[in-house]
PDB file of N, CA and C in Angstrom:
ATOM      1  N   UNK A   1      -6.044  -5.879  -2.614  1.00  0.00           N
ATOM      2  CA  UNK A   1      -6.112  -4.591  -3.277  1.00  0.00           C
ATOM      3  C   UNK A   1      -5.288  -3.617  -2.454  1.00  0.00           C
ATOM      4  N   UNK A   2      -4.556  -2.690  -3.092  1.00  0.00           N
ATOM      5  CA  UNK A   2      -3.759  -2.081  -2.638  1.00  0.00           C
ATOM      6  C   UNK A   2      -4.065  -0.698  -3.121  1.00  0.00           C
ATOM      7  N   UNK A   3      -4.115   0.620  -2.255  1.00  0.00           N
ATOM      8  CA  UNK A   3      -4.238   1.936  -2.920  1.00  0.00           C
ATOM      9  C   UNK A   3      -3.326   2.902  -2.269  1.00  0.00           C
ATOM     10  N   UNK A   4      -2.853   4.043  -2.896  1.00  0.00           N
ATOM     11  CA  UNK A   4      -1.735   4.911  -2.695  1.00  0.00           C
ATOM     12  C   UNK A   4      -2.215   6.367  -2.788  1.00  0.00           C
ATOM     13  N   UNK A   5      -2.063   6.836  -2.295  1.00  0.00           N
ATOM     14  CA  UNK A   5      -2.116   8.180  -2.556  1.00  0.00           C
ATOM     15  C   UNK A   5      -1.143   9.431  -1.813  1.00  0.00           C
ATOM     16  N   UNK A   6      -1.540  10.659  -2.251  1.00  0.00           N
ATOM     17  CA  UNK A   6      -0.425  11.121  -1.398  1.00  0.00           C
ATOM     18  C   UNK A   6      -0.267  12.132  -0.365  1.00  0.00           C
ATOM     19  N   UNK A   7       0.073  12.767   0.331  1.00  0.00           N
ATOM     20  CA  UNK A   7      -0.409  13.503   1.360  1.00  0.00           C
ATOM     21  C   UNK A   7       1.175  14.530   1.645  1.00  0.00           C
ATOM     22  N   UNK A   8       1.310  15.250   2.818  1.00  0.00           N
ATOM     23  CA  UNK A   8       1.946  16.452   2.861  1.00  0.00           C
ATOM     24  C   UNK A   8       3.555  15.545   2.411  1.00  0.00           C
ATOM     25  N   UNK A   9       4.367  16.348   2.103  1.00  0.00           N
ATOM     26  CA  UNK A   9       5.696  15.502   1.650  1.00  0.00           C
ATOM     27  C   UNK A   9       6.461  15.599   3.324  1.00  0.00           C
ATOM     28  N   UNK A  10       6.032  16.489   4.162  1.00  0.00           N
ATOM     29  CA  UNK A  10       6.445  16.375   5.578  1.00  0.00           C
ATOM     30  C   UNK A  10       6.263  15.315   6.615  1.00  0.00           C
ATOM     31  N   UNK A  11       5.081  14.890   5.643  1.00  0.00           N
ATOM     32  CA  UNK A  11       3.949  14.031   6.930  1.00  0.00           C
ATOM     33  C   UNK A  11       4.705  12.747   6.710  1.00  0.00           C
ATOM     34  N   UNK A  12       4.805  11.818   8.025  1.00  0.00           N
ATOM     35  CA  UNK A  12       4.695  10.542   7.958  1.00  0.00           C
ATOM     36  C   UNK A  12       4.077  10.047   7.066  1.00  0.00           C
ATOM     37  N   UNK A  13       4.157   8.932   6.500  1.00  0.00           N
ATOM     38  CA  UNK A  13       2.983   7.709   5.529  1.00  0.00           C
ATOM     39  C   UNK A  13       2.532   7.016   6.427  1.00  0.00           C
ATOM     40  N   UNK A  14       1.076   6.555   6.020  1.00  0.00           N
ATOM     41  CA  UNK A  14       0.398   6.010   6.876  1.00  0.00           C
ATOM     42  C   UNK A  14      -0.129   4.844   6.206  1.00  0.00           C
ATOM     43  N   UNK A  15      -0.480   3.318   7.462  1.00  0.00           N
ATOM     44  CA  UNK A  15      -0.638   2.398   6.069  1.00  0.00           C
ATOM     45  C   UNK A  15      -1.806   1.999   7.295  1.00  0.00           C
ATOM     46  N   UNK A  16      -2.943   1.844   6.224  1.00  0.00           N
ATOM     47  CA  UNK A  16      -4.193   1.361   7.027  1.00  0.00           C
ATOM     48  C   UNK A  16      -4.773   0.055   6.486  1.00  0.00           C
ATOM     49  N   UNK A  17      -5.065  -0.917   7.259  1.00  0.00           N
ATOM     50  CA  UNK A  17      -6.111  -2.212   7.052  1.00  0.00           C
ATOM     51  C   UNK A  17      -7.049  -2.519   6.695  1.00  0.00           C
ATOM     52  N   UNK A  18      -7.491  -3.020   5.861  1.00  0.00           N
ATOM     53  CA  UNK A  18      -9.352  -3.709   5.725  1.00  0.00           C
ATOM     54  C   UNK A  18      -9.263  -5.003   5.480  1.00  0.00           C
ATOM     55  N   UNK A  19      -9.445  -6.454   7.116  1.00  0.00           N
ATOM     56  CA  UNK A  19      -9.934  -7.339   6.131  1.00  0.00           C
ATOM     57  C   UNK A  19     -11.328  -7.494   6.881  1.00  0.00           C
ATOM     58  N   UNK A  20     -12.168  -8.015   5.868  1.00  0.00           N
ATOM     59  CA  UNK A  20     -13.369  -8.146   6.387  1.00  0.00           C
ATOM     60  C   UNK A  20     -13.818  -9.624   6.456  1.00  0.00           C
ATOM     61  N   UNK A  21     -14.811 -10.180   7.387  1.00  0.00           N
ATOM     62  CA  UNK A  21     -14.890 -11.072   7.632  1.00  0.00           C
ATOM     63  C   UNK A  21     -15.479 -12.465   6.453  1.00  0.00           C
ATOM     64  N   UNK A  22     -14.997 -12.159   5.072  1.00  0.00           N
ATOM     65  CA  UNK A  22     -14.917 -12.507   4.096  1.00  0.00           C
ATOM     66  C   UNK A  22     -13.356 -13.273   3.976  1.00  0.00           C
ATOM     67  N   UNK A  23     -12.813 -13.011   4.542  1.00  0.00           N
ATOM     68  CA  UNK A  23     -11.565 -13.472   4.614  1.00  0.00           C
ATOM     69  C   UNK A  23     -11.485 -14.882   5.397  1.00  0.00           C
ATOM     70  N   UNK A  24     -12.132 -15.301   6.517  1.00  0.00           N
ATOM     71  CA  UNK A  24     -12.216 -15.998   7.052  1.00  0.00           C
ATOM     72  C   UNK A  24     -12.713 -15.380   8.406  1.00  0.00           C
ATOM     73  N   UNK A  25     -12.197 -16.720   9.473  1.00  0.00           N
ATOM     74  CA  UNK A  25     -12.620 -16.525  11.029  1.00  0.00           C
ATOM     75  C   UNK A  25     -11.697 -15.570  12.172  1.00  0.00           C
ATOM     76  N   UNK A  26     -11.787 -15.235  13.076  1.00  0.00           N
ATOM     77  CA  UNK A  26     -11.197 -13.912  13.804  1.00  0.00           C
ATOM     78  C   UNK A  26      -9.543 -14.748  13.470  1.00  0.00           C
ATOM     79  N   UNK A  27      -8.907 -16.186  13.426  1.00  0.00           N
ATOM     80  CA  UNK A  27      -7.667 -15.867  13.731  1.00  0.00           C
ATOM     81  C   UNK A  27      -6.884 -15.940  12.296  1.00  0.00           C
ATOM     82  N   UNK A  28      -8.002 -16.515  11.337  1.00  0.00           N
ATOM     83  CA  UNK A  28      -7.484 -16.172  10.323  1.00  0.00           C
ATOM     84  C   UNK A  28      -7.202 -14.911   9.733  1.00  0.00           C
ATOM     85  N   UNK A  29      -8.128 -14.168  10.047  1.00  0.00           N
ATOM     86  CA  UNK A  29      -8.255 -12.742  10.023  1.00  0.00           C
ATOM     87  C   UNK A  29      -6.700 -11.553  10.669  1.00  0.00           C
ATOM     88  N   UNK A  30      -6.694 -12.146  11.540  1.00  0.00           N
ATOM     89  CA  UNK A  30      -5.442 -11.338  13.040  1.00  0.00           C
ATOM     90  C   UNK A  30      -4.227 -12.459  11.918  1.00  0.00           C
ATOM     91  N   UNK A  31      -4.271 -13.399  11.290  1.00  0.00           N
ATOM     92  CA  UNK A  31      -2.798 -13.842  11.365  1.00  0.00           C
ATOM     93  C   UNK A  31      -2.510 -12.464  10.184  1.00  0.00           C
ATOM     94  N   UNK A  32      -3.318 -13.001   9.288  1.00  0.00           N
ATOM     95  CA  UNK A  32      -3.962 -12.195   7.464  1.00  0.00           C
ATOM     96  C   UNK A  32      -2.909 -10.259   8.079  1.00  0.00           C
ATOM     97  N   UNK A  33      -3.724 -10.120   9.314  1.00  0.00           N
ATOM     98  CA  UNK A  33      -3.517  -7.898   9.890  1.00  0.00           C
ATOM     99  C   UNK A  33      -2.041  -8.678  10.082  1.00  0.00           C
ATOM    100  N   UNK A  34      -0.878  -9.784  11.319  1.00  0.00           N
ATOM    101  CA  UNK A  34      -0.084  -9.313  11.192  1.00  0.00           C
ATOM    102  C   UNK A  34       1.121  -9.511   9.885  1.00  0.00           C
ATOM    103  N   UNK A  35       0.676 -10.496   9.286  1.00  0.00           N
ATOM    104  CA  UNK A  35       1.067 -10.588   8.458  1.00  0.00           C
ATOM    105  C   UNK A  35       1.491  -9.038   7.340  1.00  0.00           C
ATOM    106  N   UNK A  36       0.402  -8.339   7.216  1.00  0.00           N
ATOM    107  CA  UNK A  36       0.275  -7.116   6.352  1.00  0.00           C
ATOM    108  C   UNK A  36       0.916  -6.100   6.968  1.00  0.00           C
ATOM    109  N   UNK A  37       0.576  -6.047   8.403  1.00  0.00           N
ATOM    110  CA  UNK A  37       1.243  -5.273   9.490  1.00  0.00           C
ATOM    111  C   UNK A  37       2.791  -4.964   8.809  1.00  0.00           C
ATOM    112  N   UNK A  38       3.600  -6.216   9.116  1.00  0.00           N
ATOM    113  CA  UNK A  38       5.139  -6.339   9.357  1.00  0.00           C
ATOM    114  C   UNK A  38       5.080  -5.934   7.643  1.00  0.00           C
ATOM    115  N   UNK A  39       4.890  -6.457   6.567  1.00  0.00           N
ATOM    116  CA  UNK A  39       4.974  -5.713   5.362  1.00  0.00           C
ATOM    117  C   UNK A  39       4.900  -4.964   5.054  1.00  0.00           C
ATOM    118  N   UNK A  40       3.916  -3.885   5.745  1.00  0.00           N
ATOM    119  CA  UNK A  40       3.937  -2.377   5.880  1.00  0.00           C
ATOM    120  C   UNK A  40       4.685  -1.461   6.191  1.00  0.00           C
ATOM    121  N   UNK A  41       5.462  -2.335   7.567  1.00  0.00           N
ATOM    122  CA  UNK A  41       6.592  -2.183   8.233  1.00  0.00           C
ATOM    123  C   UNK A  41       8.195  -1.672   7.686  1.00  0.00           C
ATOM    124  N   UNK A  42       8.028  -2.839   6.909  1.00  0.00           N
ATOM    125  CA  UNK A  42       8.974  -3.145   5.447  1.00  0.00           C
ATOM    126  C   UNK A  42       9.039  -1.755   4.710  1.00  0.00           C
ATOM    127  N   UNK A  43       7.923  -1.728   3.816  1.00  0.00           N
ATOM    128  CA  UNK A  43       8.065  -0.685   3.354  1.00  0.00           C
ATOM    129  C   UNK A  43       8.026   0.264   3.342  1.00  0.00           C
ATOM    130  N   UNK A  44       7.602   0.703   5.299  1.00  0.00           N
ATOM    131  CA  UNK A  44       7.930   2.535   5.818  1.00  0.00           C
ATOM    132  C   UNK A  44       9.353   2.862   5.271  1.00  0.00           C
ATOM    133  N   UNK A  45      10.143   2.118   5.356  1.00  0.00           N
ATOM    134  CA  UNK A  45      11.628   2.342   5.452  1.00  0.00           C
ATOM    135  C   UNK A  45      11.976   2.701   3.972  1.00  0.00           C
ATOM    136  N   UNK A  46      11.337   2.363   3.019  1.00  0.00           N
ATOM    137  CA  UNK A  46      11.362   2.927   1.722  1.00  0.00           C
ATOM    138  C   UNK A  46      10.524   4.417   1.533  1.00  0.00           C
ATOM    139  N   UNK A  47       9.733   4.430   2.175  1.00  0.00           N
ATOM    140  CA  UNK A  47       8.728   5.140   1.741  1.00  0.00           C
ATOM    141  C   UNK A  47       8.133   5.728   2.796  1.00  0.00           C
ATOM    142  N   UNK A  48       9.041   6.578   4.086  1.00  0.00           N
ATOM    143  CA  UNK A  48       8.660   6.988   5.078  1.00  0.00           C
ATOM    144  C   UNK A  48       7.841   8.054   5.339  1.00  0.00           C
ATOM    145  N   UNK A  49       7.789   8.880   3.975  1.00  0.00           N
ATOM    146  CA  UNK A  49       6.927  10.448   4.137  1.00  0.00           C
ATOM    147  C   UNK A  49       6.143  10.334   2.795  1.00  0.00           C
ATOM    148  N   UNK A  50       4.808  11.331   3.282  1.00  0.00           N
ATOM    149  CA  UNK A  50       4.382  11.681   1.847  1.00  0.00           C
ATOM    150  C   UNK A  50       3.443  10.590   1.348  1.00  0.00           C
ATOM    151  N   UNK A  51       3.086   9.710   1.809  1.00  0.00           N
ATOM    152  CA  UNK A  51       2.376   8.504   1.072  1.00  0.00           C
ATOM    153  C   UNK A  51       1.251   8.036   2.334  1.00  0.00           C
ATOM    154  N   UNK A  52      -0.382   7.822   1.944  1.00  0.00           N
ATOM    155  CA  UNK A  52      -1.226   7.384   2.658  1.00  0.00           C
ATOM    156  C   UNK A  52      -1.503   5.860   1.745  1.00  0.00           C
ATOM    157  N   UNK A  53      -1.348   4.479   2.098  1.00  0.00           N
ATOM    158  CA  UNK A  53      -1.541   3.192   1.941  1.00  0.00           C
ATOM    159  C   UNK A  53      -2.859   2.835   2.611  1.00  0.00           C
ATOM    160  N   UNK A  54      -3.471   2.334   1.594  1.00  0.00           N
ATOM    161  CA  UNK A  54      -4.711   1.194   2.257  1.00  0.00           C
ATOM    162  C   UNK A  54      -4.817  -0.052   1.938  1.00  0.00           C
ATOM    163  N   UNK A  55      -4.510  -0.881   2.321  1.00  0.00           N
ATOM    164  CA  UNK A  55      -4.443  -2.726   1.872  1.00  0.00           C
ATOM    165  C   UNK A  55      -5.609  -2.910   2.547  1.00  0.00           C
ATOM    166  N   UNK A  56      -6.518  -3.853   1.249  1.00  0.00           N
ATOM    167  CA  UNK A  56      -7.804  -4.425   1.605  1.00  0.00           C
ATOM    168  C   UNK A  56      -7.255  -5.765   1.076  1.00  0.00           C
ATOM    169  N   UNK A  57      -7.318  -6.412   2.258  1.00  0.00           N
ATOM    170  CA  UNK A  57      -7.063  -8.330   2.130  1.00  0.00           C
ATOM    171  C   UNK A  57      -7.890  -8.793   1.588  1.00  0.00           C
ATOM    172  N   UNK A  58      -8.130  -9.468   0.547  1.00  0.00           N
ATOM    173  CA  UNK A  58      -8.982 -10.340  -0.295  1.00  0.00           C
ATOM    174  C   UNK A  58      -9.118 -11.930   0.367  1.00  0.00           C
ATOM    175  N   UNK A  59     -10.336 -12.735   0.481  1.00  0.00           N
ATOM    176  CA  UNK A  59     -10.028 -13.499   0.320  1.00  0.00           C
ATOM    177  C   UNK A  59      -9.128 -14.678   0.538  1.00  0.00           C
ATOM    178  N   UNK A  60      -8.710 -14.761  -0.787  1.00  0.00           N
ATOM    179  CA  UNK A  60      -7.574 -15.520  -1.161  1.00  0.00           C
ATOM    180  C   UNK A  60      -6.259 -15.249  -0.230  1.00  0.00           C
ATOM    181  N   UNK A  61      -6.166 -14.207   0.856  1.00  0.00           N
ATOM    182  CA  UNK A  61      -5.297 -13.938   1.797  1.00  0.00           C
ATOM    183  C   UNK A  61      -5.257 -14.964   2.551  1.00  0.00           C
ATOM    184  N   UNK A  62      -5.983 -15.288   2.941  1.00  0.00           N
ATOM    185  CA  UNK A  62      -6.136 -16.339   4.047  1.00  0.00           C
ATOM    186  C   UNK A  62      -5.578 -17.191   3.790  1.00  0.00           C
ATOM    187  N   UNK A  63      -5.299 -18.181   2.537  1.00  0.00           N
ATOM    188  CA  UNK A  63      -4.832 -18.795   2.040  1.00  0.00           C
ATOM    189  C   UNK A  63      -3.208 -18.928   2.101  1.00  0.00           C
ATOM    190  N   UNK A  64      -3.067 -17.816   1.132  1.00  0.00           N
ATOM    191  CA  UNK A  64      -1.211 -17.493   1.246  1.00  0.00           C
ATOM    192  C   UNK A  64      -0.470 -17.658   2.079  1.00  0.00           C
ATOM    193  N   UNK A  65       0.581 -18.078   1.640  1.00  0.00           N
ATOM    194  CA  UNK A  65       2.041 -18.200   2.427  1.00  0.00           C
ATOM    195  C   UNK A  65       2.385 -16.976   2.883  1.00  0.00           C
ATOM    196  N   UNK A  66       3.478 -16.288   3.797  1.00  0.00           N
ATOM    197  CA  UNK A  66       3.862 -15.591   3.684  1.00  0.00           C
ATOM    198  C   UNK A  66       4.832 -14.826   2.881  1.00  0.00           C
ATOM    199  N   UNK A  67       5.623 -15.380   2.449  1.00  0.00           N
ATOM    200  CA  UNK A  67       6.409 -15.344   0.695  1.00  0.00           C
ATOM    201  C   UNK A  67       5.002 -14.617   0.071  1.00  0.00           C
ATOM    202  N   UNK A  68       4.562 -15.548  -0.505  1.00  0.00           N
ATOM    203  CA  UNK A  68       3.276 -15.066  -1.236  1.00  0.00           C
ATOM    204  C   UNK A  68       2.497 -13.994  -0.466  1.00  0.00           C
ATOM    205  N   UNK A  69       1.925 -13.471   0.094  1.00  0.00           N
ATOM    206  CA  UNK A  69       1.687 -12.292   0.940  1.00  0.00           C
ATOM    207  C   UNK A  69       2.325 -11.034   0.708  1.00  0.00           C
ATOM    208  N   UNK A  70       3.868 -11.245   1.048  1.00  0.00           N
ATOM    209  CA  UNK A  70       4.889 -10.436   0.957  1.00  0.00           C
ATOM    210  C   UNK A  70       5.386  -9.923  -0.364  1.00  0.00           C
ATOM    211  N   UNK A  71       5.129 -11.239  -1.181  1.00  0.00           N
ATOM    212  CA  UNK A  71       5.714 -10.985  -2.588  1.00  0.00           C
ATOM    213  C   UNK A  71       4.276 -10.301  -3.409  1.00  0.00           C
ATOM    214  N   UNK A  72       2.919 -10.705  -3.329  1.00  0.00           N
ATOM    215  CA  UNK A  72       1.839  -9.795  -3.689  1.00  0.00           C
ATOM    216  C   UNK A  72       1.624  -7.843  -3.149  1.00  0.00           C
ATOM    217  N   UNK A  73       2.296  -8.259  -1.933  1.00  0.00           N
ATOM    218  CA  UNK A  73       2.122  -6.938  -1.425  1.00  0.00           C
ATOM    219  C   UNK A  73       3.185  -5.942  -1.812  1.00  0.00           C
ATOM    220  N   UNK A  74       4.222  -6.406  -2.213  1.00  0.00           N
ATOM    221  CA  UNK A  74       5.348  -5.746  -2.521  1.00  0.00           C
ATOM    222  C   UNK A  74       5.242  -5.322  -4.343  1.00  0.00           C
ATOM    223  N   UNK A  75       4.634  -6.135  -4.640  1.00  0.00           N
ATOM    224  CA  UNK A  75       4.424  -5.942  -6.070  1.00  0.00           C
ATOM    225  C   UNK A  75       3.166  -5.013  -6.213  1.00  0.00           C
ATOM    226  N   UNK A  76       2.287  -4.904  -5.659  1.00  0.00           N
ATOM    227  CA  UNK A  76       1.222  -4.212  -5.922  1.00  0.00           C
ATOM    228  C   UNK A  76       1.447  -2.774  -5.097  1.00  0.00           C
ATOM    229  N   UNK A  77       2.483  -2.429  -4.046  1.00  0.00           N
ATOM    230  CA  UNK A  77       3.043  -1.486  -3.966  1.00  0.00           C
ATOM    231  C   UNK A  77       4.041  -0.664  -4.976  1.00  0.00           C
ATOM    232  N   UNK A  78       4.767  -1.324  -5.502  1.00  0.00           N
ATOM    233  CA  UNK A  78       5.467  -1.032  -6.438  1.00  0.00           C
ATOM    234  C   UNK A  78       4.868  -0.368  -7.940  1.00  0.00           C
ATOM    235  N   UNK A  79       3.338  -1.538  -7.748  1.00  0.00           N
ATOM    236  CA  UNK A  79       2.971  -0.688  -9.282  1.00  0.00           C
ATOM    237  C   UNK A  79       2.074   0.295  -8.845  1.00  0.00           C
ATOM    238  N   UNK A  80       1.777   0.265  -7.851  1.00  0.00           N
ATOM    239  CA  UNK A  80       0.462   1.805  -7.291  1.00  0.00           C
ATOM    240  C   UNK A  80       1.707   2.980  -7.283  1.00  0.00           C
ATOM    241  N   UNK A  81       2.891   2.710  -6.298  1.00  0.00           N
ATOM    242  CA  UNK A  81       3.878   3.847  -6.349  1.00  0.00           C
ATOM    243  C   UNK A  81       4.115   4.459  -7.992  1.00  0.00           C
ATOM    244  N   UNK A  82       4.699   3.330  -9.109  1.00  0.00           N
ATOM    245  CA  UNK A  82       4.876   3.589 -10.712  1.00  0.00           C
ATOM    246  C   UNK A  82       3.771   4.434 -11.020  1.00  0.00           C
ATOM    247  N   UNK A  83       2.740   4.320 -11.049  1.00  0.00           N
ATOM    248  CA  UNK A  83       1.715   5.220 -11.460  1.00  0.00           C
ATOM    249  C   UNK A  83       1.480   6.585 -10.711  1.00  0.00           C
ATOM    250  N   UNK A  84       1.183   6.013  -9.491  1.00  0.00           N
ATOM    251  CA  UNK A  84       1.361   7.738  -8.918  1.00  0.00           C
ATOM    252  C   UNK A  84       2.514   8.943  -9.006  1.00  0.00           C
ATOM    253  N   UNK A  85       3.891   8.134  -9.275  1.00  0.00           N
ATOM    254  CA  UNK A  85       4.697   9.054  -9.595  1.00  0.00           C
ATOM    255  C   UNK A  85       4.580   9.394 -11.576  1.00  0.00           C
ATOM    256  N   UNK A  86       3.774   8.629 -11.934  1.00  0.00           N
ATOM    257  CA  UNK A  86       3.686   9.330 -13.528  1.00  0.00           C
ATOM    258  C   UNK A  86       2.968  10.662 -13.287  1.00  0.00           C
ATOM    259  N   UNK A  87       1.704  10.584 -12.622  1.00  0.00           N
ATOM    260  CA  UNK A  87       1.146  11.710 -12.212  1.00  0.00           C
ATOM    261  C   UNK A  87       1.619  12.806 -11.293  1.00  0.00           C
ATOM    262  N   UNK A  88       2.572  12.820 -11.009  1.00  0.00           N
ATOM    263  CA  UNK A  88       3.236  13.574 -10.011  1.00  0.00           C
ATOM    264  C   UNK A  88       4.308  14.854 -10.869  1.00  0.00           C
ATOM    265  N   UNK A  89       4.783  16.039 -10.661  1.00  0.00           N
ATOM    266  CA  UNK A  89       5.082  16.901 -11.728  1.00  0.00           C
ATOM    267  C   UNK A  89       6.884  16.549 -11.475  1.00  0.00           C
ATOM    268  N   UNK A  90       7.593  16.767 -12.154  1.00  0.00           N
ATOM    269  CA  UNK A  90       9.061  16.191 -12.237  1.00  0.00           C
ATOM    270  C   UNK A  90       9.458  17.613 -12.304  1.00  0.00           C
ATOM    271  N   UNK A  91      10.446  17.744 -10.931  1.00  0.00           N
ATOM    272  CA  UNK A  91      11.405  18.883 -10.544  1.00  0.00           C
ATOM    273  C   UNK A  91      12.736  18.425 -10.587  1.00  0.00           C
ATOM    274  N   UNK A  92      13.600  19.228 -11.346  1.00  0.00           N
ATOM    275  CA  UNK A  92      14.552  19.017 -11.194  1.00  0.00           C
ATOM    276  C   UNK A  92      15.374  17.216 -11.478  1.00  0.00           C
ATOM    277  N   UNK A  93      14.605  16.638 -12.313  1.00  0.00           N
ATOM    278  CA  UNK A  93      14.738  15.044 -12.598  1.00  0.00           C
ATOM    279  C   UNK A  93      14.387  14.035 -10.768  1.00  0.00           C
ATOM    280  N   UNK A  94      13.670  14.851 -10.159  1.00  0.00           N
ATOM    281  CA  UNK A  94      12.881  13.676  -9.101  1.00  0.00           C
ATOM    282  C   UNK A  94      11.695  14.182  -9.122  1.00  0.00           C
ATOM    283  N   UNK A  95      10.885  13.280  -8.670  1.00  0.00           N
ATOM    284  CA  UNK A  95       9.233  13.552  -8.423  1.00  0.00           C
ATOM    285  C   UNK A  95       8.959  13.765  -6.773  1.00  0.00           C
ATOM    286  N   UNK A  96       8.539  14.912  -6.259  1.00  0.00           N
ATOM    287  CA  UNK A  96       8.898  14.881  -4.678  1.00  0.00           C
ATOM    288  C   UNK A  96       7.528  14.059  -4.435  1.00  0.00           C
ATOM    289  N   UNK A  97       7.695  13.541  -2.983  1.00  0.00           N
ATOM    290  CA  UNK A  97       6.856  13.382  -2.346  1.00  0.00           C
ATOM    291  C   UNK A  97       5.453  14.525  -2.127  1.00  0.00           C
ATOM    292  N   UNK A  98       4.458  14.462  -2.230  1.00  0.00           N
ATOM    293  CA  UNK A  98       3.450  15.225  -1.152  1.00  0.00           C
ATOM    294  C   UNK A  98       2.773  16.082  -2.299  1.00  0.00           C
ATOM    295  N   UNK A  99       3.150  16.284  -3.738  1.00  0.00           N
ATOM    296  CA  UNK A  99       2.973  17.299  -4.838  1.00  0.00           C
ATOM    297  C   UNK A  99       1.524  16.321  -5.291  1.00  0.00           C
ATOM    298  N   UNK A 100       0.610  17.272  -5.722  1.00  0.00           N
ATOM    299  CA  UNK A 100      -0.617  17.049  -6.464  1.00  0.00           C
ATOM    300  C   UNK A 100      -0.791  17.779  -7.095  1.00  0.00           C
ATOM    301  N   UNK A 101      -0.474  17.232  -8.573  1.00  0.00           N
ATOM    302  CA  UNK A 101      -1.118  17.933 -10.049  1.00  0.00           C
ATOM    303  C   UNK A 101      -2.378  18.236  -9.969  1.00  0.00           C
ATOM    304  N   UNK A 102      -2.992  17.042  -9.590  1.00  0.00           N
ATOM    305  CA  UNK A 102      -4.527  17.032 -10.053  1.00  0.00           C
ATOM    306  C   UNK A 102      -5.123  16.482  -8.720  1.00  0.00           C
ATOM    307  N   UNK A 103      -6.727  16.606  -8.779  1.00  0.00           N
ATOM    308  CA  UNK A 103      -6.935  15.613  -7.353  1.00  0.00           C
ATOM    309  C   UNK A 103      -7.504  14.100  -7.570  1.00  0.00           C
ATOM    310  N   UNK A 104      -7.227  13.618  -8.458  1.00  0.00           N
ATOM    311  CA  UNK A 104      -6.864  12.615  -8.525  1.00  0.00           C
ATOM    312  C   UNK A 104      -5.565  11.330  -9.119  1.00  0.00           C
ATOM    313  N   UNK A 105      -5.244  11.455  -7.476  1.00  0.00           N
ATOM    314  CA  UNK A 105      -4.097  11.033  -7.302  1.00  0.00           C
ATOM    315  C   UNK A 105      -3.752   9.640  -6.888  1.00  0.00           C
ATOM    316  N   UNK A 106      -5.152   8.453  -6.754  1.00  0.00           N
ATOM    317  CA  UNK A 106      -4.974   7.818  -5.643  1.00  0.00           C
ATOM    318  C   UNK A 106      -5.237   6.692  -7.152  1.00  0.00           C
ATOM    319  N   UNK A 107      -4.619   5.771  -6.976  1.00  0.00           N
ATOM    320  CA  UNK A 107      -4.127   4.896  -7.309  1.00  0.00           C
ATOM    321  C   UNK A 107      -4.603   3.360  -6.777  1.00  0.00           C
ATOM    322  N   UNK A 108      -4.619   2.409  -7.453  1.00  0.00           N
ATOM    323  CA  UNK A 108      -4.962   0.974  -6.545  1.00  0.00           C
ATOM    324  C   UNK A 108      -5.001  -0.011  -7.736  1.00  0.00           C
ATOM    325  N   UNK A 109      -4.810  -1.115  -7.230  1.00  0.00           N
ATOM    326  CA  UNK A 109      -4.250  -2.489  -7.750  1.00  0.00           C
ATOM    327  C   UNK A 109      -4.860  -3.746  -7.105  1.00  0.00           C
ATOM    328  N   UNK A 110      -5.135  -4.853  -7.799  1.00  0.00           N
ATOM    329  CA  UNK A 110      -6.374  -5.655  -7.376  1.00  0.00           C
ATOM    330  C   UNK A 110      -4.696  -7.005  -6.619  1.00  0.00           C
ATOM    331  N   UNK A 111      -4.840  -7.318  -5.568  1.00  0.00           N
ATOM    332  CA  UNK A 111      -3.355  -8.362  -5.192  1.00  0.00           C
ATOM    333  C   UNK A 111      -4.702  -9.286  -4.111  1.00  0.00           C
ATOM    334  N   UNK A 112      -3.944 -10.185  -3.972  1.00  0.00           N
ATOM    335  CA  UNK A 112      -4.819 -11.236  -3.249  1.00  0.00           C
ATOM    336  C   UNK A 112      -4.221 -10.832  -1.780  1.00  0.00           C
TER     337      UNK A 112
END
């Protein structure tokens, strides 16, 4: 599960962790964080300001490849970002970072 929301358009983005011990045992767990880690990583560089991320590892994480990891996480970023920018007010033909119409803004997507 993946959730988005948005915060000052100045501010850094911040991407925070949850797996819980539902996922498996401590190293399945630590491979599962760096795995998500370096994907997070990935997508500061798209998405460096303006955006607070929370990935909650399911499960079925433990499992996955990293391809698969990468390719769930990237996709369920992509559609939390699509939605939050529908809600977001359109200046000038871009949607800025950090703007809240409404206060609910936060967004999330079910990814393994």
């Amino acid at each position: 599960m993946l959730y988005t929301a948005t915060i000052g358009a100045d501010e850094p983005s911040r991407i925070g962790f949850i797996v819980s011990k539902a996922v498996g045992n401590a190293v399945a767990r630590n491979l599962v964080k760096r795995r998500l880690r370096e994907a997070g990583a990935v997508s500061l560089r798209e998405y460096g300001t303006g955006f607070a991320i929370v990935v909650r590892a399911l499960p079925a994480s433990a499992t996955a490849s990293w391809d698969e990891l990468l390719a769930d996480y990237n996709a369920a970023l992509e559609h939390t970002m699509r939605r939050l920018a529908g809600r977001l007010p359109v200046v000038t033909g871009k949607r800025p970072a950090g703007t809240q119409p409404d206060a609910t803004t936060q967004e999330g997507t079910q990814r393994a």
